[in-house]
Protein backbone atom coordinates (compact mmCIF):
# COMPACT_ATOMS: atom_id res chain seq x y z
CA UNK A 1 244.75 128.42 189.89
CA UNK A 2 244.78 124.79 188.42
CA UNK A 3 243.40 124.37 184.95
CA UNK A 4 240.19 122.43 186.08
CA UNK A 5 237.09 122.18 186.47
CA UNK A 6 235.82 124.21 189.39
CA UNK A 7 231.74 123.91 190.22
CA UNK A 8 229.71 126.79 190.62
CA UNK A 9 226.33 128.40 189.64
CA UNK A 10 227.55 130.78 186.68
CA UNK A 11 225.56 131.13 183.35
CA UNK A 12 228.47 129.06 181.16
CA UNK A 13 228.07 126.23 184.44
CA UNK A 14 224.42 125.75 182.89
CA UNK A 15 224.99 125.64 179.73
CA UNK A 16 225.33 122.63 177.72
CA UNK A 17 229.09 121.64 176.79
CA UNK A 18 227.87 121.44 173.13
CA UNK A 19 226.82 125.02 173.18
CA UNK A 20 230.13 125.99 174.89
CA UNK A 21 231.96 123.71 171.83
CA UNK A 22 230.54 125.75 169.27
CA UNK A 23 231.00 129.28 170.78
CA UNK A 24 234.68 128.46 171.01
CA UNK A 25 234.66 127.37 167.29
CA UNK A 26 233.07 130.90 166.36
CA UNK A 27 235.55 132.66 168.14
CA UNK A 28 238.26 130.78 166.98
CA UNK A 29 236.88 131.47 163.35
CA UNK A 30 236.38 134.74 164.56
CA UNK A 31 240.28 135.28 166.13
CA UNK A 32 241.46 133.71 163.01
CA UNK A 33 239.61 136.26 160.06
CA UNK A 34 240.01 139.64 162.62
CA UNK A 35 243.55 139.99 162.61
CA UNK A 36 243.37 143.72 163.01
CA UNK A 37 244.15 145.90 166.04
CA UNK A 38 240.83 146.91 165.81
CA UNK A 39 239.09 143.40 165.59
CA UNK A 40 241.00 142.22 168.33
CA UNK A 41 240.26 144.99 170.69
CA UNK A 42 236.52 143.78 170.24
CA UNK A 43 237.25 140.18 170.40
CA UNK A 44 238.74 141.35 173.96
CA UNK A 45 235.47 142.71 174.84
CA UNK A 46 233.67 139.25 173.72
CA UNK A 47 236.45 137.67 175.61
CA UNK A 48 236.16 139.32 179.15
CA UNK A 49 232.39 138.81 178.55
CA UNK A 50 232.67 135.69 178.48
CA UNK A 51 235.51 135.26 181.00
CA UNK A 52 232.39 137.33 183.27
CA UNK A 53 229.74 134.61 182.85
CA UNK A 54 232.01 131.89 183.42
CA UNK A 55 233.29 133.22 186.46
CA UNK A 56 236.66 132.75 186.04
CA UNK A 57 238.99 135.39 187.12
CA UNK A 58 241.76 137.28 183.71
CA UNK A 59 244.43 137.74 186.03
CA UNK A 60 244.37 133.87 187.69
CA UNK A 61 243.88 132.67 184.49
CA UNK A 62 246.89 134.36 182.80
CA UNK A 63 249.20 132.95 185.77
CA UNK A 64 247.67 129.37 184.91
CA UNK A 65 249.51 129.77 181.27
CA UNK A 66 252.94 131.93 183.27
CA UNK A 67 255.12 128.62 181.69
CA UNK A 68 254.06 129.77 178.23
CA UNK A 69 253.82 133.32 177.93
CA UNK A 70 257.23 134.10 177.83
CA UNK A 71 257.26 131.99 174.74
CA UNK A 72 254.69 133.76 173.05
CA UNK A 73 256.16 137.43 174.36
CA UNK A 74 258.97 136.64 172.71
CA UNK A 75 258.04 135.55 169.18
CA UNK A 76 257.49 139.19 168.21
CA UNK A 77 260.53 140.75 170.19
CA UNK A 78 262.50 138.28 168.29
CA UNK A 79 260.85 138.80 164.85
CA UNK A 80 261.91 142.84 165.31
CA UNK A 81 265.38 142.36 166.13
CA UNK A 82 268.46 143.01 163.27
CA UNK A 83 271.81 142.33 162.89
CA UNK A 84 272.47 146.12 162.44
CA UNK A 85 270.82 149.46 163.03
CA UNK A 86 268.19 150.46 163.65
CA UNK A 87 268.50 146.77 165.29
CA UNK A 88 264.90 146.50 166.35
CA UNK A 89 261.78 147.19 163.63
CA UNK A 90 259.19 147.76 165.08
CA UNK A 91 256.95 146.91 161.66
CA UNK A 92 258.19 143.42 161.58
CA UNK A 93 257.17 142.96 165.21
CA UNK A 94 253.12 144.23 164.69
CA UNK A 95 252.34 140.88 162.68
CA UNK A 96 253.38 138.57 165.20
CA UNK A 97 252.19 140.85 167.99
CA UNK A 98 248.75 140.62 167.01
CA UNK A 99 249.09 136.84 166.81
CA UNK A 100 250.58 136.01 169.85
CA UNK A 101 247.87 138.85 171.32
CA UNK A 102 245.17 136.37 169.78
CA UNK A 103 246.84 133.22 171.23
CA UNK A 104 246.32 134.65 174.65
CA UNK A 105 242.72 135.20 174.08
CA UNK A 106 242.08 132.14 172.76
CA UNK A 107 243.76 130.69 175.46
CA UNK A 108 241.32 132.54 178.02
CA UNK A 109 238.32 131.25 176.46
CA UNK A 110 239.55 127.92 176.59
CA UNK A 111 240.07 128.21 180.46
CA UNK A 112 236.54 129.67 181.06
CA UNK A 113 235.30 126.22 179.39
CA UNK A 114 237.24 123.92 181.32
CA UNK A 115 236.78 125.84 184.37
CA UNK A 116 232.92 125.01 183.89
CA UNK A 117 232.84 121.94 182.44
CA UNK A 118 233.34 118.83 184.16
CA UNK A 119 235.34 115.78 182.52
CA UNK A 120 232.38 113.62 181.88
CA UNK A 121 230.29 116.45 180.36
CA UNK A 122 233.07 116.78 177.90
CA UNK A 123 233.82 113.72 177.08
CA UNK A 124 229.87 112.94 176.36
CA UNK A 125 229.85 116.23 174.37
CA UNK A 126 232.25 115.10 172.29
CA UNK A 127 230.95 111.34 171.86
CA UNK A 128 227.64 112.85 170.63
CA UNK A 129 229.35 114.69 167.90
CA UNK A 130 231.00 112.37 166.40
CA UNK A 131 229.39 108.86 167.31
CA UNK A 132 231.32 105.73 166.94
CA UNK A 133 234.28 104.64 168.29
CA UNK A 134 236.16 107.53 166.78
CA UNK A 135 234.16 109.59 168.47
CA UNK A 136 234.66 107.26 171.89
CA UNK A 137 238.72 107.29 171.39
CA UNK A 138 238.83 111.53 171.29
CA UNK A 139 236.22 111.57 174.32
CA UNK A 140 238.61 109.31 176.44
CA UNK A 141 241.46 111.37 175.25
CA UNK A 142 240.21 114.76 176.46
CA UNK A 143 239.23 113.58 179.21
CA UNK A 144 242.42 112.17 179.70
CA UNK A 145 244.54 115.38 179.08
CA UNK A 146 242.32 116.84 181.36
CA UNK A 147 242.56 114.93 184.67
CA UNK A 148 245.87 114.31 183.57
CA UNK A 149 246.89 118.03 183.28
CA UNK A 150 246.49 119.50 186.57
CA UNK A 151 248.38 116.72 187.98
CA UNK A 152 251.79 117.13 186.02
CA UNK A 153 251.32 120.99 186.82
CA UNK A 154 251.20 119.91 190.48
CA UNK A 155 254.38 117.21 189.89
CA UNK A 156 256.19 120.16 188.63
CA UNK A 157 255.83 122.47 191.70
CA UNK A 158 256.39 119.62 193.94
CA UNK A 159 259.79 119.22 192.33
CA UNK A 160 260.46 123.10 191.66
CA UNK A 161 259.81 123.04 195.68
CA UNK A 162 262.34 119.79 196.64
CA UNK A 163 264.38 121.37 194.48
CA UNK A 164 264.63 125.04 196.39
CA UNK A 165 264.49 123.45 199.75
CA UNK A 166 267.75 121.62 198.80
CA UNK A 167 269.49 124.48 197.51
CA UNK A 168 268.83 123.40 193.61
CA UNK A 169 268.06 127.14 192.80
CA UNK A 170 271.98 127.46 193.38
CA UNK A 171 272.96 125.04 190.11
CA UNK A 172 273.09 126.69 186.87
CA UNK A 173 270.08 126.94 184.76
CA UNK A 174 271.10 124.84 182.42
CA UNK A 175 271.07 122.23 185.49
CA UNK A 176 267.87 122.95 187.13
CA UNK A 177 266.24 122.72 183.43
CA UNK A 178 267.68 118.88 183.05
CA UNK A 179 267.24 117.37 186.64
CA UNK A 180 263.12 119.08 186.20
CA UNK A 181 262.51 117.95 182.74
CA UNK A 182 264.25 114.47 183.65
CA UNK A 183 262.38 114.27 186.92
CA UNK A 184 259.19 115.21 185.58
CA UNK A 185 259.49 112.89 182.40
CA UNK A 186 259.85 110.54 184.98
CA UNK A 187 256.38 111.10 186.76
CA UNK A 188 254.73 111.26 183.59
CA UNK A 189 255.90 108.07 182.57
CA UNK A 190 255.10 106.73 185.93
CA UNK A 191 251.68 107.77 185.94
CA UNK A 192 250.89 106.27 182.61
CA UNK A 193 252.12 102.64 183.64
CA UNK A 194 249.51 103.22 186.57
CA UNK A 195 246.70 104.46 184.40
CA UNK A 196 247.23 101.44 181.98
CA UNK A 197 247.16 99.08 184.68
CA UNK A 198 244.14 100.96 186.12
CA UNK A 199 242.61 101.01 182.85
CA UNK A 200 242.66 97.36 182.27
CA UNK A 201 241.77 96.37 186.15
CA UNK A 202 238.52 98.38 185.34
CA UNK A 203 237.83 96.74 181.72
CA UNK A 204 237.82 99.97 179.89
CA UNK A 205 234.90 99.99 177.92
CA UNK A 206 234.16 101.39 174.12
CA UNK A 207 230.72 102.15 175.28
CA UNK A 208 230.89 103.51 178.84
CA UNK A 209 227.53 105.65 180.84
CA UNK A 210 227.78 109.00 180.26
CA UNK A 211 225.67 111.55 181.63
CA UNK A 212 222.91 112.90 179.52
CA UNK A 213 222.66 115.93 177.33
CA UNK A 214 220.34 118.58 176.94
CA UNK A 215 220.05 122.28 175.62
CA UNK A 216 217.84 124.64 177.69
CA UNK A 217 216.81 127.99 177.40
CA UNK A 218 220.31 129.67 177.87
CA UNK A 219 221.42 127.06 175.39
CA UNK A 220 219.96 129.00 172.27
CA UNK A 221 221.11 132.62 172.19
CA UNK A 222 224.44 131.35 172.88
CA UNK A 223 224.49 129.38 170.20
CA UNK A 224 223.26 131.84 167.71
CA UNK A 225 226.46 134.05 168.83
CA UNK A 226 228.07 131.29 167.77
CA UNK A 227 227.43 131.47 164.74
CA UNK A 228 227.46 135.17 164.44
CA UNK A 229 231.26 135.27 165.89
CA UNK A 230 231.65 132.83 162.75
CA UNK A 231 229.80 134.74 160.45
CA UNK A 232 232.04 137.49 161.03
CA UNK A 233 235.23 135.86 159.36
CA UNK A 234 232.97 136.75 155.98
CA UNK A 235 232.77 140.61 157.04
């Protein structure tokens, strides 16, 4: 599973991307003052909720992120390990745990929004809360990171793949990790010359037509959980 927008008729698809915006600010508020075993085990609830009405699948979504996790396994197995005996505490490894624990759910909430949320909506979200050509500058770069995402994951299977079918998987790692981050560096830096040009054949604009915004019924009680999940930090 890519990490874009995929259309559908779920109840975060007919939601407003404002309202979406600000439940992912309460729960970050929320992840951030709940630090407890016992406050993340209910922010897990909230979270598969809401992973539920978006549609969007835990498992899929975990494989999306399968680059980073290691990275964030690791933080607490290498906070627990000593020198000596007992050469693994398992008290200095609960802290970071629980953190890298809330990183993953934040990261799953942040997939069930971009999963329902086209570019454009984003972008216009975005522009309407903070007007001006600030506002216009963090649009186009969202939406940017967005498009832009998907296709460097896909640049870095396609070379993972030439690399396998010509025996790469043979080289040592240390290798396979230069010729794929030289490679890819090279992609990225190729499709940025071709955006730029792109970008100035259309005459990008400061003040380009975005599609309207409105709340609706569903809008509402979701955004008074919003603002319960932050209301929570003061619990």
């Amino acid at each position: 599973m890519t990490l874009s927008y995929v259309a559908g008729e779920s109840l975060a698809h007919r939601l407003d991307p404002r309202t979406k915006l600000a439940i992912q600010a309460g729960f970050a508020v929320a992840a951030v003052a709940h630090t407890t075993p016992g406050g993340l085990v209910a922010l897990s609830v909230v979270t598969l909720l809401f992973l539920s009405l978006a549609a969007t699948p835990v498992v899929e979504s975990l494989r999306s992120y399968r680059a980073f996790l290691p990275f964030i396994v690791a933080a607490p197995v290498v906070e627990g390990l000593t020198l000596g005996a007992p050469w693994f505490v398992v008290e200095d490894a609960v802290g970071p745990a629980l953190a890298s624990y809330r990183v993953v759910l934040l990261l799953l909430v942040s997939t069930a929004y971009i999963r329902t949320t086209p570019v454009r909506e984003s972008r216009a979200a975005i522009q309407h809360l903070l007007p001006g050509r600030v506002g216009v500058l963090l649009g186009a770069g969202v939406g940017f990171v967005l498009r832009f995402l998907p296709l460097m994951r896909r640049d870095l299977a396609t070379i993972r793949g030439a690399m396998a079918a010509r025996l790469g998987t043979e080289r040592s790692l240390a290798e396979r990790i230069r010729l794929v981050g030289v490679t890819g560096l090279r992609r990225v830096f190729l499709r940025s010359d071709r955006l730029a040009l792109a970008l100035r054949a259309r005459c990008f604009s400061w003040n380009p037509t975005l599609p309207p915004l409105s709340f609706s019924r569903h809008d509402y009680p979701v955004l008074v959980v919003s603002v319960l999940l932050a209301l929570t930090a003061l619990l």
